[in-house]
C-alpha atoms as a PDB file:
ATOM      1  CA  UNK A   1     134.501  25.036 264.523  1.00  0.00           C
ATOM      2  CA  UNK A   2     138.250  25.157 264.902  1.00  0.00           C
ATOM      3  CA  UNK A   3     138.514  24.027 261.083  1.00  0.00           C
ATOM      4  CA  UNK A   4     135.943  26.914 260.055  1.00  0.00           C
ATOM      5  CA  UNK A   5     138.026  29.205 261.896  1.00  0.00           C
ATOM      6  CA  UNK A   6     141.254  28.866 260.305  1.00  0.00           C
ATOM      7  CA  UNK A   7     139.717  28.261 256.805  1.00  0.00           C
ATOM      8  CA  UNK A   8     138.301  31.578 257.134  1.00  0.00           C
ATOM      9  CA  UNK A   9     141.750  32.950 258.494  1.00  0.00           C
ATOM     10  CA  UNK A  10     143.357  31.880 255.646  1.00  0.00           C
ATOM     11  CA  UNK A  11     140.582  33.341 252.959  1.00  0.00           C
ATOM     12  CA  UNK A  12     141.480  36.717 255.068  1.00  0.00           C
ATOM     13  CA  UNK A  13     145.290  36.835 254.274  1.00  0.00           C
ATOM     14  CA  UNK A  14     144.689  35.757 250.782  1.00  0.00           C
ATOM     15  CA  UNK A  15     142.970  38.735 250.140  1.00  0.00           C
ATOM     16  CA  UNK A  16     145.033  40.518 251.403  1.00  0.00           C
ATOM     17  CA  UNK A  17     147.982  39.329 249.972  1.00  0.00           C
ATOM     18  CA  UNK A  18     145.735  39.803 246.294  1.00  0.00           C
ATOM     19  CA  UNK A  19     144.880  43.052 247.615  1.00  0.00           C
ATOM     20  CA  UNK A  20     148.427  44.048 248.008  1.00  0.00           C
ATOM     21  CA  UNK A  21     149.588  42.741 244.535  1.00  0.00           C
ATOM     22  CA  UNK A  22     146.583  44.916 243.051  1.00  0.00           C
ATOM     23  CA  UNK A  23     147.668  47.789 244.435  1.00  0.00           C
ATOM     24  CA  UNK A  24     151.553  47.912 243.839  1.00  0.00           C
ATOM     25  CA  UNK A  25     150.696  46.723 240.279  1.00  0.00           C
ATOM     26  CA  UNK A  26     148.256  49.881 240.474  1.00  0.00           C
ATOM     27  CA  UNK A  27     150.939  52.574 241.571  1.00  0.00           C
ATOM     28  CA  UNK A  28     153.753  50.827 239.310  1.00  0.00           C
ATOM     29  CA  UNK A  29     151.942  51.014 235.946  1.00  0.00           C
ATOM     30  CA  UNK A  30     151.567  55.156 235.818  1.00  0.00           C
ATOM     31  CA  UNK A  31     154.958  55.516 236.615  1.00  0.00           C
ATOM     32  CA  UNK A  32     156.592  53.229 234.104  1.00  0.00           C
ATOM     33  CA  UNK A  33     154.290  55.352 231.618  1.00  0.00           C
ATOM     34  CA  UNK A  34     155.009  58.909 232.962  1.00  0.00           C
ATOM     35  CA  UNK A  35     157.946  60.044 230.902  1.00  0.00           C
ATOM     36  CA  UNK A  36     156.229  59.632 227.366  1.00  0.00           C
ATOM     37  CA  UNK A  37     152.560  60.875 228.484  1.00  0.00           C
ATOM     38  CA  UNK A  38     154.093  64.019 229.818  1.00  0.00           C
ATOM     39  CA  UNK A  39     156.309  65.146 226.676  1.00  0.00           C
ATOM     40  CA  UNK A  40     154.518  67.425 224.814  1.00  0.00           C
ATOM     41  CA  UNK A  41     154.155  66.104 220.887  1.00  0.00           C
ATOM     42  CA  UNK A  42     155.978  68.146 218.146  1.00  0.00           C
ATOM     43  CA  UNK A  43     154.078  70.982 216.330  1.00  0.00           C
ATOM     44  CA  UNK A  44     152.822  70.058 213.171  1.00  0.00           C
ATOM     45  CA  UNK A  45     153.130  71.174 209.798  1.00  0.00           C
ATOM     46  CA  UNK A  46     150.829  74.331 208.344  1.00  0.00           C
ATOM     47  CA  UNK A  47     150.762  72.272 204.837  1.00  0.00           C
ATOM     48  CA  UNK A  48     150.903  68.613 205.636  1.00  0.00           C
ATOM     49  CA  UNK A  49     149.390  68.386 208.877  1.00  0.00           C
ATOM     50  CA  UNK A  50     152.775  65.929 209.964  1.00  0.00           C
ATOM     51  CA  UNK A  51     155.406  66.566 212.682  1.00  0.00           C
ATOM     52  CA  UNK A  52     157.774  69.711 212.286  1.00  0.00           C
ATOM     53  CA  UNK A  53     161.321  68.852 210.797  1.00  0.00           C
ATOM     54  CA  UNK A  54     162.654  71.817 212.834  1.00  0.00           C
ATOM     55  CA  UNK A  55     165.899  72.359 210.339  1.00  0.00           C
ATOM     56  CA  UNK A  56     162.940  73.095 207.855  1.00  0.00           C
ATOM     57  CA  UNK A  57     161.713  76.862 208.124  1.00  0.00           C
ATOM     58  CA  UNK A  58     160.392  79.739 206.247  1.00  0.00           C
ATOM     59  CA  UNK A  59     161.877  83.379 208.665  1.00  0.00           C
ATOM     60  CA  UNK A  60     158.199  86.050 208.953  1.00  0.00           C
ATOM     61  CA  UNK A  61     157.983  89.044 211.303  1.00  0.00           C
ATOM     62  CA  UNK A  62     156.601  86.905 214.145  1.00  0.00           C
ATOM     63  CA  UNK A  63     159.690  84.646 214.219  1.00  0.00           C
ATOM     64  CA  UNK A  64     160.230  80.942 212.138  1.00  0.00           C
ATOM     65  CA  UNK A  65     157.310  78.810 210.784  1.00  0.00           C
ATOM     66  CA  UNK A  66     158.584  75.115 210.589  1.00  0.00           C
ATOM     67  CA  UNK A  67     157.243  72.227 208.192  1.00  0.00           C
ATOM     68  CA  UNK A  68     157.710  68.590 207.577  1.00  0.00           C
ATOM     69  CA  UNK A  69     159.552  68.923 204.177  1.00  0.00           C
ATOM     70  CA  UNK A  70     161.082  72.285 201.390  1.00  0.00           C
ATOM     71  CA  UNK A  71     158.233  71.655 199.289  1.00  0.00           C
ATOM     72  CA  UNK A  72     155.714  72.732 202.155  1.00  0.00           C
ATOM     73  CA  UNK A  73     157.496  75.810 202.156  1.00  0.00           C
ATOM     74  CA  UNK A  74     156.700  76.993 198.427  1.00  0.00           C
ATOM     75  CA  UNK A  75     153.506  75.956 198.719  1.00  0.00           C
ATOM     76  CA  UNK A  76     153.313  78.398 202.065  1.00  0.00           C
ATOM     77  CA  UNK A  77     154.869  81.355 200.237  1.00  0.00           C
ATOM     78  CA  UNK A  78     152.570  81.020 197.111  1.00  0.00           C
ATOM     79  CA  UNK A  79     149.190  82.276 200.196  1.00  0.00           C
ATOM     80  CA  UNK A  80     150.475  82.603 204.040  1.00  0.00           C
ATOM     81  CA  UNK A  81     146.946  83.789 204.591  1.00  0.00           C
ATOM     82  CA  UNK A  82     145.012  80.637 203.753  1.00  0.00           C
ATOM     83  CA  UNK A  83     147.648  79.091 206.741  1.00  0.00           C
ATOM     84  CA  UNK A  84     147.159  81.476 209.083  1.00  0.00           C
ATOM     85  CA  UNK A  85     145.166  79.305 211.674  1.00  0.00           C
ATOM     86  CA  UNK A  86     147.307  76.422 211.684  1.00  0.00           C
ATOM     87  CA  UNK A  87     150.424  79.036 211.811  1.00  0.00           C
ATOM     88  CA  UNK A  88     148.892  80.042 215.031  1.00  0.00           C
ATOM     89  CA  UNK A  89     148.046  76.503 216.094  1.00  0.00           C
ATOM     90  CA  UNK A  90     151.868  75.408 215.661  1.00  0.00           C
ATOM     91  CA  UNK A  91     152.631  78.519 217.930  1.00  0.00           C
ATOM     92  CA  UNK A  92     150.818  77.626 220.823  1.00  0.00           C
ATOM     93  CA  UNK A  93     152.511  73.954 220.314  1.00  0.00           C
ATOM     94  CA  UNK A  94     155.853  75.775 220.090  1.00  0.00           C
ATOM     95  CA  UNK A  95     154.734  77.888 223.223  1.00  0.00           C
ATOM     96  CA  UNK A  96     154.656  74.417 225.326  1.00  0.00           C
ATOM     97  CA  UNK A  97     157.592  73.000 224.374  1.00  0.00           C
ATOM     98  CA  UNK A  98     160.745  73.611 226.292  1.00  0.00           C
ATOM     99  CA  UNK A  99     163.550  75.462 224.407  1.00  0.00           C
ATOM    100  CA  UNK A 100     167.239  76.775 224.726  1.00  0.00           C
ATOM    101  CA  UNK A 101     168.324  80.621 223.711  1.00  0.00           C
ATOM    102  CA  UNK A 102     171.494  79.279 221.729  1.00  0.00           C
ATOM    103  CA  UNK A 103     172.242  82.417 219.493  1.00  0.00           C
ATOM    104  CA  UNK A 104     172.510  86.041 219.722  1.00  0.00           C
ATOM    105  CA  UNK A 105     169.265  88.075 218.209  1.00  0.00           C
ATOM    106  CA  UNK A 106     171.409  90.662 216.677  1.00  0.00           C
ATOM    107  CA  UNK A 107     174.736  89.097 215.380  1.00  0.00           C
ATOM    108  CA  UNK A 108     173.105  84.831 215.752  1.00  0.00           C
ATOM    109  CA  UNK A 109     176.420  84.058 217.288  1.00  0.00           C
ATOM    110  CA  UNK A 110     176.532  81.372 220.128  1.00  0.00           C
ATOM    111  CA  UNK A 111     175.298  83.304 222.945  1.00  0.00           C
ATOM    112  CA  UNK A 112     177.687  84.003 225.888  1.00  0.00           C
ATOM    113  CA  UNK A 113     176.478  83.079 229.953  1.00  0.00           C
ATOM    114  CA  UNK A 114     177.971  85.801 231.272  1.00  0.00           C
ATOM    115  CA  UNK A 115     176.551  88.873 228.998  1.00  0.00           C
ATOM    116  CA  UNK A 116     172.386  88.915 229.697  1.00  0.00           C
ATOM    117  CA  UNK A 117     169.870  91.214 229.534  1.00  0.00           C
ATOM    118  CA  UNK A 118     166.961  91.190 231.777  1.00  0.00           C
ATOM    119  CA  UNK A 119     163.423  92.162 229.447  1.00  0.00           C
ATOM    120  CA  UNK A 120     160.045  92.243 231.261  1.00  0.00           C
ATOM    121  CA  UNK A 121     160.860  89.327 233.478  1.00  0.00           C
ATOM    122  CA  UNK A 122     162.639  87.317 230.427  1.00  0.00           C
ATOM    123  CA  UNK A 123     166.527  87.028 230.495  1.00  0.00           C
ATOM    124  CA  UNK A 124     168.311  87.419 226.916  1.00  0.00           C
ATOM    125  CA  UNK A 125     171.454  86.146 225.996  1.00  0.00           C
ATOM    126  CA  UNK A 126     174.162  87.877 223.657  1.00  0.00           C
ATOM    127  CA  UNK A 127     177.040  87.501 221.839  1.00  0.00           C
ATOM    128  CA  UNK A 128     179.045  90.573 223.394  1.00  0.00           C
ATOM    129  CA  UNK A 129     177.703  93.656 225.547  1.00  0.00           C
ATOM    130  CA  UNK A 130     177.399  96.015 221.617  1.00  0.00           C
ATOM    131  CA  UNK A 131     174.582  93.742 220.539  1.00  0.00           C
ATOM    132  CA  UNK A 132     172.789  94.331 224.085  1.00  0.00           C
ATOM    133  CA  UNK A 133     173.206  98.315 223.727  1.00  0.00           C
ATOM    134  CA  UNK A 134     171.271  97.806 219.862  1.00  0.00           C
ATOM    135  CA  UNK A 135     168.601  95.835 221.475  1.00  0.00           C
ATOM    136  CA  UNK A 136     167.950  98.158 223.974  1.00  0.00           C
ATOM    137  CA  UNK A 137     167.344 100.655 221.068  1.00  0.00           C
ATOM    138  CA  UNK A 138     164.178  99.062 219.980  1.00  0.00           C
ATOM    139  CA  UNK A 139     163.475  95.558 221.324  1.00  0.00           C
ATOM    140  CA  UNK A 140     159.967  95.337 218.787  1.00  0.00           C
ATOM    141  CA  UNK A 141     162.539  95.546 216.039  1.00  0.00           C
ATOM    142  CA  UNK A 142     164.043  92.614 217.185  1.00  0.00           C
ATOM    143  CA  UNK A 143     161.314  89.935 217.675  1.00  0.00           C
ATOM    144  CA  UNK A 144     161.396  87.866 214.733  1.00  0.00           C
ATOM    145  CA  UNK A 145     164.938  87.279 215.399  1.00  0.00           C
ATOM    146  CA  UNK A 146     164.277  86.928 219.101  1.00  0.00           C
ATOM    147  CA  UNK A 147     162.280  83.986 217.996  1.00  0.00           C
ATOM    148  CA  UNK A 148     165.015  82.560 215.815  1.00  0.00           C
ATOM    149  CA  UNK A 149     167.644  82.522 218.613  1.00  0.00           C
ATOM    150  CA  UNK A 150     166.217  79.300 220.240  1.00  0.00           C
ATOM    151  CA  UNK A 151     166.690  75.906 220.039  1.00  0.00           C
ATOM    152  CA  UNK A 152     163.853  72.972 220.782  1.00  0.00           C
ATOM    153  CA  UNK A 153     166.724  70.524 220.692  1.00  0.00           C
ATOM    154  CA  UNK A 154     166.962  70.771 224.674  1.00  0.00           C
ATOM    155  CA  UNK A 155     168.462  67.173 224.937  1.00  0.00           C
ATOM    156  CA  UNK A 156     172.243  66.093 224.182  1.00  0.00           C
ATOM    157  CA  UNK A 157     171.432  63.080 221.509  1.00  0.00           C
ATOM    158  CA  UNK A 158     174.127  61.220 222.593  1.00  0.00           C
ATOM    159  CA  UNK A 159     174.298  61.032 226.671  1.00  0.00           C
ATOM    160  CA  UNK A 160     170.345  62.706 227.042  1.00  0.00           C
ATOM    161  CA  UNK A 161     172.004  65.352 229.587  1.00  0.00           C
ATOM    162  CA  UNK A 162     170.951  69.316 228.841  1.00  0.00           C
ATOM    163  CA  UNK A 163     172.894  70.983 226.312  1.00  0.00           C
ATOM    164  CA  UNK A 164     175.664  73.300 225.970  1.00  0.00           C
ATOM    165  CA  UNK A 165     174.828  75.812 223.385  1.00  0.00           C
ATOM    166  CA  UNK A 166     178.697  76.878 223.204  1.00  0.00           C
ATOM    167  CA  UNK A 167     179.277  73.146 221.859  1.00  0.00           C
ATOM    168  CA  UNK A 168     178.204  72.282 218.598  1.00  0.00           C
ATOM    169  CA  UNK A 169     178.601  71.130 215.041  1.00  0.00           C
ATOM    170  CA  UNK A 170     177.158  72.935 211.886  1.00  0.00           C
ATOM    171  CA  UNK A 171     174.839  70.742 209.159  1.00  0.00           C
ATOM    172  CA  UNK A 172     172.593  71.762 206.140  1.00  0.00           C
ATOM    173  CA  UNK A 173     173.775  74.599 206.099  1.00  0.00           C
ATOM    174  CA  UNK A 174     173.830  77.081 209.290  1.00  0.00           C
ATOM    175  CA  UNK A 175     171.619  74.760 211.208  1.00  0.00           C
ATOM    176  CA  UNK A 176     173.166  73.466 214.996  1.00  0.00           C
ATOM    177  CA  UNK A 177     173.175  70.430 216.472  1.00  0.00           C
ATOM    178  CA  UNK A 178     173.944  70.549 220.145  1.00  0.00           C
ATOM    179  CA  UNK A 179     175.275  68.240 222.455  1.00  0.00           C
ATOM    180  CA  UNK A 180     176.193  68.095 226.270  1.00  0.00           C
ATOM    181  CA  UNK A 181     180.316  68.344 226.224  1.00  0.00           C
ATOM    182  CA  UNK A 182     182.604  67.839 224.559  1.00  0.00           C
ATOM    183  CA  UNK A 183     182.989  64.342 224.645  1.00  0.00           C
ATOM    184  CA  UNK A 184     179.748  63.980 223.596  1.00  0.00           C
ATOM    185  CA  UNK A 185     180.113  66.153 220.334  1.00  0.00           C
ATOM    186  CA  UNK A 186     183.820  63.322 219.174  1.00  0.00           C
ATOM    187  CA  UNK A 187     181.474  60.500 220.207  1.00  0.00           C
ATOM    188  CA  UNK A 188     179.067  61.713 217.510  1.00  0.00           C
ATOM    189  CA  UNK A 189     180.749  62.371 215.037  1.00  0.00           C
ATOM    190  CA  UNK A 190     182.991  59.297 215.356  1.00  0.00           C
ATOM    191  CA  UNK A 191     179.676  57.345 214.489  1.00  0.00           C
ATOM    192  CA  UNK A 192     176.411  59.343 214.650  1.00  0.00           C
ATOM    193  CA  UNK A 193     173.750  56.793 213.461  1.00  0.00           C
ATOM    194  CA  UNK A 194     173.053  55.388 216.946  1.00  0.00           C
ATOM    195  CA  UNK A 195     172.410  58.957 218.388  1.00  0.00           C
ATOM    196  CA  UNK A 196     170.103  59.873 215.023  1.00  0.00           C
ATOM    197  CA  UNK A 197     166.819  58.413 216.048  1.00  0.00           C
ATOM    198  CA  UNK A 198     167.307  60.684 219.610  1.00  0.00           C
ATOM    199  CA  UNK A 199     167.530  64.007 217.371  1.00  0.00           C
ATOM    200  CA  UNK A 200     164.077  62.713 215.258  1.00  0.00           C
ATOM    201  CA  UNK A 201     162.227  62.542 219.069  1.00  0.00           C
ATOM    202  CA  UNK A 202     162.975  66.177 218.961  1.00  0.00           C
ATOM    203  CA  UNK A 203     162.211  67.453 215.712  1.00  0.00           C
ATOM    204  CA  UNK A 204     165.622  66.942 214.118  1.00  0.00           C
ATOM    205  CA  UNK A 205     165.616  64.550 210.728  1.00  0.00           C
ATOM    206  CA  UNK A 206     169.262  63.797 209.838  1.00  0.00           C
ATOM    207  CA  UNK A 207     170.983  61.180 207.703  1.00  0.00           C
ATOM    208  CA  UNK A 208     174.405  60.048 208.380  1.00  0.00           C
ATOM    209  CA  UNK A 209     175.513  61.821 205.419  1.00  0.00           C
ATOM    210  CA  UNK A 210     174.376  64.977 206.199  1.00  0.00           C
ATOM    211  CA  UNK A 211     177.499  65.166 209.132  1.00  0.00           C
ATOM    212  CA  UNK A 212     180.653  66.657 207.286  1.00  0.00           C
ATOM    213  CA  UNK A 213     182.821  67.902 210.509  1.00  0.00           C
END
């Protein structure tokens, strides 16, 4: 009796003890898995049907339309109407990602912290109190470029930490790359192929050769 006893005790803990194991490997898994499930995927292409290159964009009244690649955008031009549904499809993407006002929608100068408006809720950043004062005149006028004056690279490529939209280097062209200080921006350009693959995560295609500064 004694034997059954403690046989039985010792089926008890065992269970337990799987029990436990089952469970912790339960509430590990999901959040080892969280950061990647929860990141909203890039918008896709109105041609192509691939992920947005977002230095690679056509300007229309209701703000930017992005593609994968230059020859997406002649084909676009030659019928916008036979696009229109997956224009508005890659809006509502664009509408979940997060973004960063980085230019001025009258002048597209870096934006300055301390000279905001306030629009229906929404606070707009300028270059210098004039460009406020023309706003005000007629803020319609002003919504493709509105649209324009973000950024969806929200992530420093080099140290991950939120950007600074006052720090920043110039490439193809007008386009910005952003980065978190200072530091950051000499670490990149000292050698910028390890920070490369964190600019493609957010829409950004770059080759080394592309960085003149």
């Amino acid at each position: 009796m004694a034997k059954r006893v403690k046989k039985t005790k010792t089926l008890v803990a065992l269970s337990l003890i799987l029990g436990l194991s089952v469970a912790w490997g339960q509430v590990k898994e999901p959040q080892q898995g969280a950061g990647a499930a929860d990141k909203p995927p890039l918008p896709r292409c109105p041609v192509m049907d691939e992920p947005v290159d977002f230095f690679v964009s056509t300007p229309t009244d209701d703000g930017p339309v992005y593609f994968c690649c230059k020859p997406c955008i002649t084909k676009y031009n030659k019928n916008p109407s036979e696009y229109s549904q997956k224009v508005a499809a890659q809006r509502t993407a664009l509408a979940k990602l997060p973004k960063v006002q980085v230019a001025c929608p009258i002048s597209n100068k870096p934006v300055r912290s301390d000279v905001s408006l306030d629009d229906k809720g929404q606070k707009i950043h300028f270059c210098c109190p004039k460009c406020i004062e023309e706003f005000k005149a007629d803020p319609a006028k002003q919504q493709a470029r509105m649209a324009a004056s973000y950024t969806y690279q929200t992530a420093c490529p080099v140290d991950g930490a939120p950007i600074d939209p006052s720090v920043f280097i110039k490439v193809k062209g007008e386009n910005r790359i952003f980065f978190h200080q200072l530091a950051c921006k000499e670490a990149f350009l000292k050698d910028p192929k390890p920070f490369l693959p964190k600019l493609e995560e957010q829409g950004i295609a770059l080759e080394a050769s592309d960085i003149h500064e």
